[in-house]
Each structure stands twice: as C-alpha cells, then as structure tokens.
PDB file of N, CA and C in Angstrom:
ATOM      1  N   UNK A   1       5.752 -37.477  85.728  1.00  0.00           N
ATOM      2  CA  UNK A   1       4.462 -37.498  86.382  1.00  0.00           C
ATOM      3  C   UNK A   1       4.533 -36.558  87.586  1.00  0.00           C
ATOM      4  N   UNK A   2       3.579 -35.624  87.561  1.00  0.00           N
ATOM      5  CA  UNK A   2       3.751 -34.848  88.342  1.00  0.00           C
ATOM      6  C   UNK A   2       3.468 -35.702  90.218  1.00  0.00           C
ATOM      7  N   UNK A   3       3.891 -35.016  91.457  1.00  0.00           N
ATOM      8  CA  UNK A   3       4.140 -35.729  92.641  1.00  0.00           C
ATOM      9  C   UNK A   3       2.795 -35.889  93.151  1.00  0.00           C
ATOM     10  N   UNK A   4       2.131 -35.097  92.865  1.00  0.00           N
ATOM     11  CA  UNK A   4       0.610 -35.238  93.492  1.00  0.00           C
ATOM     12  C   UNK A   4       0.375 -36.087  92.851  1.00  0.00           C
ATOM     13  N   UNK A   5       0.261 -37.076  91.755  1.00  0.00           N
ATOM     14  CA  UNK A   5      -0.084 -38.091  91.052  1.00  0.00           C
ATOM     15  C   UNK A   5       0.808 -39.256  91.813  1.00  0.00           C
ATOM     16  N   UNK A   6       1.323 -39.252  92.109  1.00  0.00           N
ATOM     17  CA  UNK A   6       2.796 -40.117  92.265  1.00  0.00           C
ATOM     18  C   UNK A   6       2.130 -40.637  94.563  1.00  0.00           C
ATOM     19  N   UNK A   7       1.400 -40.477  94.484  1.00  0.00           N
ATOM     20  CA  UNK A   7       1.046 -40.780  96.606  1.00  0.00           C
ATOM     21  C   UNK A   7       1.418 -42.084  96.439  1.00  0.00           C
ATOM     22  N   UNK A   8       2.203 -42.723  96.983  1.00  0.00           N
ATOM     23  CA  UNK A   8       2.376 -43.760  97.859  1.00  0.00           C
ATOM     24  C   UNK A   8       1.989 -44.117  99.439  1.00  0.00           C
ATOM     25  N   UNK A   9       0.793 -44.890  99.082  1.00  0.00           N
ATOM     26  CA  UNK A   9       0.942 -45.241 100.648  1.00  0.00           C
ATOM     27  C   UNK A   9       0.945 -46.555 101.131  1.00  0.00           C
ATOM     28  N   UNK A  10       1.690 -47.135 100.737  1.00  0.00           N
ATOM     29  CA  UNK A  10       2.645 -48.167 101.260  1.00  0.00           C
ATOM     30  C   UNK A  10       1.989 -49.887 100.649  1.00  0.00           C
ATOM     31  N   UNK A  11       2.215 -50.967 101.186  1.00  0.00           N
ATOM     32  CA  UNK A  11       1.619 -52.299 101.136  1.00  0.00           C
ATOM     33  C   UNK A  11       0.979 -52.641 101.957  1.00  0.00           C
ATOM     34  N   UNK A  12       0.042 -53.728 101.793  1.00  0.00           N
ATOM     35  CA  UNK A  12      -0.980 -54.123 102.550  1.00  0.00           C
ATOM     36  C   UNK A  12      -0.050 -55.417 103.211  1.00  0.00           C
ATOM     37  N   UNK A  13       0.556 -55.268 104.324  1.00  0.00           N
ATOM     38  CA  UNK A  13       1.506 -56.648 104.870  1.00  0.00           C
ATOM     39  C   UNK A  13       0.475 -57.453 105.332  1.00  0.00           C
ATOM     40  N   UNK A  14      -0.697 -57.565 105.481  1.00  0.00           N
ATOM     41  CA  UNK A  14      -1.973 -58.857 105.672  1.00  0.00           C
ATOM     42  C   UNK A  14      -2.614 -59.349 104.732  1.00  0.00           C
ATOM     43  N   UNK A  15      -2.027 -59.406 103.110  1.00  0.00           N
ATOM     44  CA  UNK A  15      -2.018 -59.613 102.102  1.00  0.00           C
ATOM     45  C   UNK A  15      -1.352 -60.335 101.523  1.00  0.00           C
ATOM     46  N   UNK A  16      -2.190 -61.938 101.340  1.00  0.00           N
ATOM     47  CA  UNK A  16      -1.643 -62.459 100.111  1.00  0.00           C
ATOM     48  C   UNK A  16      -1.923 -62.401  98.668  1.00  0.00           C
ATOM     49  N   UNK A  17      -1.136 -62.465  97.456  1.00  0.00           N
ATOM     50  CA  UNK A  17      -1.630 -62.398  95.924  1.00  0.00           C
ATOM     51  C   UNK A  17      -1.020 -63.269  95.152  1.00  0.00           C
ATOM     52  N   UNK A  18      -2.502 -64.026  94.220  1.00  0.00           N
ATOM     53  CA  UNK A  18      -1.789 -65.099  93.708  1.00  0.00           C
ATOM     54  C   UNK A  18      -1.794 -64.728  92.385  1.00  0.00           C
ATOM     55  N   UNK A  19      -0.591 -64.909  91.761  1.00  0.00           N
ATOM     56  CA  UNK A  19      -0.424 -64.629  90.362  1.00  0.00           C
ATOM     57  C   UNK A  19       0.243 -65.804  89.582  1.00  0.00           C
ATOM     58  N   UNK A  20      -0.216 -65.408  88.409  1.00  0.00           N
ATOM     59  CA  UNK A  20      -0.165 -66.730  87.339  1.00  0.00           C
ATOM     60  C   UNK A  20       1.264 -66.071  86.450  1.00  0.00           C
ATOM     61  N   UNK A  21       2.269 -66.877  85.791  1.00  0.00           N
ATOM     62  CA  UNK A  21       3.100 -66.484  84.719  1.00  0.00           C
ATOM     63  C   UNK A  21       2.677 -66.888  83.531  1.00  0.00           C
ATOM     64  N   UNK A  22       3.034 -66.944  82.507  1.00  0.00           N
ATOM     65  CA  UNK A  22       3.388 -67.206  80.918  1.00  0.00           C
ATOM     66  C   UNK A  22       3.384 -68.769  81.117  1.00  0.00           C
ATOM     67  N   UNK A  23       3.999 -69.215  82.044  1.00  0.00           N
ATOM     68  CA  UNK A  23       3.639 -70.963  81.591  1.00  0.00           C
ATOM     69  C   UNK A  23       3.237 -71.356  82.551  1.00  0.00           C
ATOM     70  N   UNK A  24       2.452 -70.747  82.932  1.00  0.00           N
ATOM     71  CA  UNK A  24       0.812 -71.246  83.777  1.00  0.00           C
ATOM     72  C   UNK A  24       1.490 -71.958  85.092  1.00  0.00           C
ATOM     73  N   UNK A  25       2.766 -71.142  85.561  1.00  0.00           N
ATOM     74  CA  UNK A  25       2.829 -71.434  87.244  1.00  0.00           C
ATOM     75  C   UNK A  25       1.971 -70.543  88.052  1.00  0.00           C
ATOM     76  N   UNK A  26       1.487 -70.971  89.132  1.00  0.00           N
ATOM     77  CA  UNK A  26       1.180 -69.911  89.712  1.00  0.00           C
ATOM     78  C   UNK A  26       1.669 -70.078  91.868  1.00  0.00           C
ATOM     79  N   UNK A  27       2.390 -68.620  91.631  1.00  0.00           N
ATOM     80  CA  UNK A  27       2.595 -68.591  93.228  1.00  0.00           C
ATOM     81  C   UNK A  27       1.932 -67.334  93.865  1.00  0.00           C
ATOM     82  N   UNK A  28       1.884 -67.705  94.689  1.00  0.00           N
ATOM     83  CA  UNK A  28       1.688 -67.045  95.701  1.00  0.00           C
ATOM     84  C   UNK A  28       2.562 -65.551  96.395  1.00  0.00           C
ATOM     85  N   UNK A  29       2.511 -64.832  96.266  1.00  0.00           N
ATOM     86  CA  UNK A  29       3.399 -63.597  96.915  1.00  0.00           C
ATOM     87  C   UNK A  29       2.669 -62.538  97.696  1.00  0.00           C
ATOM     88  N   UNK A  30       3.970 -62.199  98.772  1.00  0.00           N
ATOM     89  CA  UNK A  30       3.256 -61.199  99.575  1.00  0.00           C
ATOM     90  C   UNK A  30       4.440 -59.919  99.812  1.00  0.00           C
ATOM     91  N   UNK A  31       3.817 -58.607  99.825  1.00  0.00           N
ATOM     92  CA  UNK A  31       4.763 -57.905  99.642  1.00  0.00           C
ATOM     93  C   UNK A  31       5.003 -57.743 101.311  1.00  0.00           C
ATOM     94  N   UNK A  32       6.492 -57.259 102.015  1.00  0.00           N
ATOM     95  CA  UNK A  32       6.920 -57.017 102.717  1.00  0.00           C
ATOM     96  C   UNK A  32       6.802 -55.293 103.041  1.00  0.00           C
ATOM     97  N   UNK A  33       7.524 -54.918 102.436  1.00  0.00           N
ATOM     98  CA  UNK A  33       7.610 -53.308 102.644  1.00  0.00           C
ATOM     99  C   UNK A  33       8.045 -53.033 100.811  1.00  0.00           C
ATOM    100  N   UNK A  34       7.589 -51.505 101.017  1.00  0.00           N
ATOM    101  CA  UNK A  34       7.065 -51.056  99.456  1.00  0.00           C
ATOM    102  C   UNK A  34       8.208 -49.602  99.890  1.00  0.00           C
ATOM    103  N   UNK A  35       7.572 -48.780 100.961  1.00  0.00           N
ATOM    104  CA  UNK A  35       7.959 -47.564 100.869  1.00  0.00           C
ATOM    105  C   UNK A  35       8.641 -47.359 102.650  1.00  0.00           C
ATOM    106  N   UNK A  36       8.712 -45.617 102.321  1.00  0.00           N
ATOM    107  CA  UNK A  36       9.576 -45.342 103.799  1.00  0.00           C
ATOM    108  C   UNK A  36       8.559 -45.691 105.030  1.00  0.00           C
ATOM    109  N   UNK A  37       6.946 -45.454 104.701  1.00  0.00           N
ATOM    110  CA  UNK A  37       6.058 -45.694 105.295  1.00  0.00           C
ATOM    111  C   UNK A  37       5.930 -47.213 106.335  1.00  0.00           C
ATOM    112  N   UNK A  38       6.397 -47.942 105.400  1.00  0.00           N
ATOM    113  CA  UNK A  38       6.080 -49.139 106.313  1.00  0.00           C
ATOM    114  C   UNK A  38       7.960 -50.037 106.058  1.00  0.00           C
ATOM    115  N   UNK A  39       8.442 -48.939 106.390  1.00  0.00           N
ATOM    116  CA  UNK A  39      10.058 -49.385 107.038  1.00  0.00           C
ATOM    117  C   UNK A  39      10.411 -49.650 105.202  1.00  0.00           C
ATOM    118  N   UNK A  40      10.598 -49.420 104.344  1.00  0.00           N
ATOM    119  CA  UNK A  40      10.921 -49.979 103.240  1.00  0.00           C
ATOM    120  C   UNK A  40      11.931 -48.844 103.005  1.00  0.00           C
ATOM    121  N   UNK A  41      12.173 -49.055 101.600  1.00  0.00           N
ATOM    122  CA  UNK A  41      12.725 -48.022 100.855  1.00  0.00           C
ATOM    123  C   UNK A  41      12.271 -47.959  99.654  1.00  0.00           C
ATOM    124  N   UNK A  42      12.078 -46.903  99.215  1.00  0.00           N
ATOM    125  CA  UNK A  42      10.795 -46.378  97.874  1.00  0.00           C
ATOM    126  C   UNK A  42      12.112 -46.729  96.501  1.00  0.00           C
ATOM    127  N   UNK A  43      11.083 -47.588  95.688  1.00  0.00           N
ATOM    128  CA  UNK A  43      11.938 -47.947  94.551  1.00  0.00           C
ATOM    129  C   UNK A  43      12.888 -49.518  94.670  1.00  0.00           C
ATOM    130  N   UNK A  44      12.669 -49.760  96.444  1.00  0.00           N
ATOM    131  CA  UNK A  44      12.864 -51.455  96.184  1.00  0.00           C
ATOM    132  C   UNK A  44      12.474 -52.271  97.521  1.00  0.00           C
ATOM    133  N   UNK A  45      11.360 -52.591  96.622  1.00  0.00           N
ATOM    134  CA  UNK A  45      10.203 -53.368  97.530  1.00  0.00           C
ATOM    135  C   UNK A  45      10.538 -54.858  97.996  1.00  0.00           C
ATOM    136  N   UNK A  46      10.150 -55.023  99.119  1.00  0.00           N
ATOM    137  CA  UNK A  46      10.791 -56.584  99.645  1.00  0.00           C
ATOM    138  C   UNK A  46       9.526 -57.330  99.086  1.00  0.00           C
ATOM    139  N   UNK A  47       9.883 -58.784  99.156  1.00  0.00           N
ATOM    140  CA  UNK A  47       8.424 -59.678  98.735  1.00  0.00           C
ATOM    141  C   UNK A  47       8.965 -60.941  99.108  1.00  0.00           C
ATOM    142  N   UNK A  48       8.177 -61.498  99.567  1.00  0.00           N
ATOM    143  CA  UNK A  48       8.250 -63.305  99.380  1.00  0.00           C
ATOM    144  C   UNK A  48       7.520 -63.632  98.755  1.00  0.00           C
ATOM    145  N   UNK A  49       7.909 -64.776  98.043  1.00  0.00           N
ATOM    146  CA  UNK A  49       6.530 -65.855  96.913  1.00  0.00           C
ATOM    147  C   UNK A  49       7.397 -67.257  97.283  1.00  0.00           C
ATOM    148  N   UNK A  50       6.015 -67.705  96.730  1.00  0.00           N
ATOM    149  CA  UNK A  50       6.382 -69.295  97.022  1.00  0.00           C
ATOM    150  C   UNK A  50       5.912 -70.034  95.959  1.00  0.00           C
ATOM    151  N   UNK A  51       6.120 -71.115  94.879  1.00  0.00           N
ATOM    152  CA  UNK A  51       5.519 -71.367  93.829  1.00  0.00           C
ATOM    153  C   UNK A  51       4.537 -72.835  94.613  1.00  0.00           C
ATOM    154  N   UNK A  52       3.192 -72.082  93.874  1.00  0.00           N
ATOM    155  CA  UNK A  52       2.195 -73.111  94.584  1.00  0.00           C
ATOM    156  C   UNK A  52       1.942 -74.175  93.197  1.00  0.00           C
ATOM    157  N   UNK A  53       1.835 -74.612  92.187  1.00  0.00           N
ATOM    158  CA  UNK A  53       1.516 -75.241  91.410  1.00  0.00           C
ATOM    159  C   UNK A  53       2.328 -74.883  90.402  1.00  0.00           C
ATOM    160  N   UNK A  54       3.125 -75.974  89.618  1.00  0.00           N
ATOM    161  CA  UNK A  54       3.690 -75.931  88.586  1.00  0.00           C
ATOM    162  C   UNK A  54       2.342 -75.949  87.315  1.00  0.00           C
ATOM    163  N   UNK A  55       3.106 -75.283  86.326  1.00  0.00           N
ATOM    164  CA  UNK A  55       1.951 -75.080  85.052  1.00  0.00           C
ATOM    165  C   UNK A  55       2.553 -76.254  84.390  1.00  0.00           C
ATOM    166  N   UNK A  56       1.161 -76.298  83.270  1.00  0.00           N
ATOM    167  CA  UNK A  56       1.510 -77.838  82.054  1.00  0.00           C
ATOM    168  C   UNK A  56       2.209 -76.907  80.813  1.00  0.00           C
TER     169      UNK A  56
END
C-alpha cells in the first residue's frame, strides 16, 4: 500500500469502545497509544478492556 494511503494519526485517548465477541461477551476497551504521535510505537498499540457482561 502505497504511504500516502497508509496516514496515521494516532488514537482518540477520550474514547471508549464497546465491542461484542463470538460468544456474546462484551467489553469495553480503550486504546492507549497507537503511534509515535501520541507517545506509542507504530505496529504495537497499548489498550485496556475490561469485560462488562458475560455472554449466554
């Protein structure tokens, strides 16, 4: 992919996102740092999650 396709500009750290899995848990996660931009390192992104509801 060429680099002009490829812009990173970073995570939204005042952002929470709730996502669901395959057996219907769903937590909560927020990304920390993504890129060099917001103190990270590009290719390994920090995150916390927390599991808010176990699935049936």
């Amino acid at each position: 992919m060429p680099s002009s396709l490829r812009e990173t500009i970073g995570v939204r750290a005042d952002r929470f996102y709730v996502i669901q899995d395959g057996a219907r848990n769903i937590y909560k996660l927020k990304f920390l740092s993504f890129h060099e931009k917001d103190r990270g390192v590009r290719g390994k992104p920090k995150l916390m999650y927390a599991l808010v509801k176990h699935g049936h």
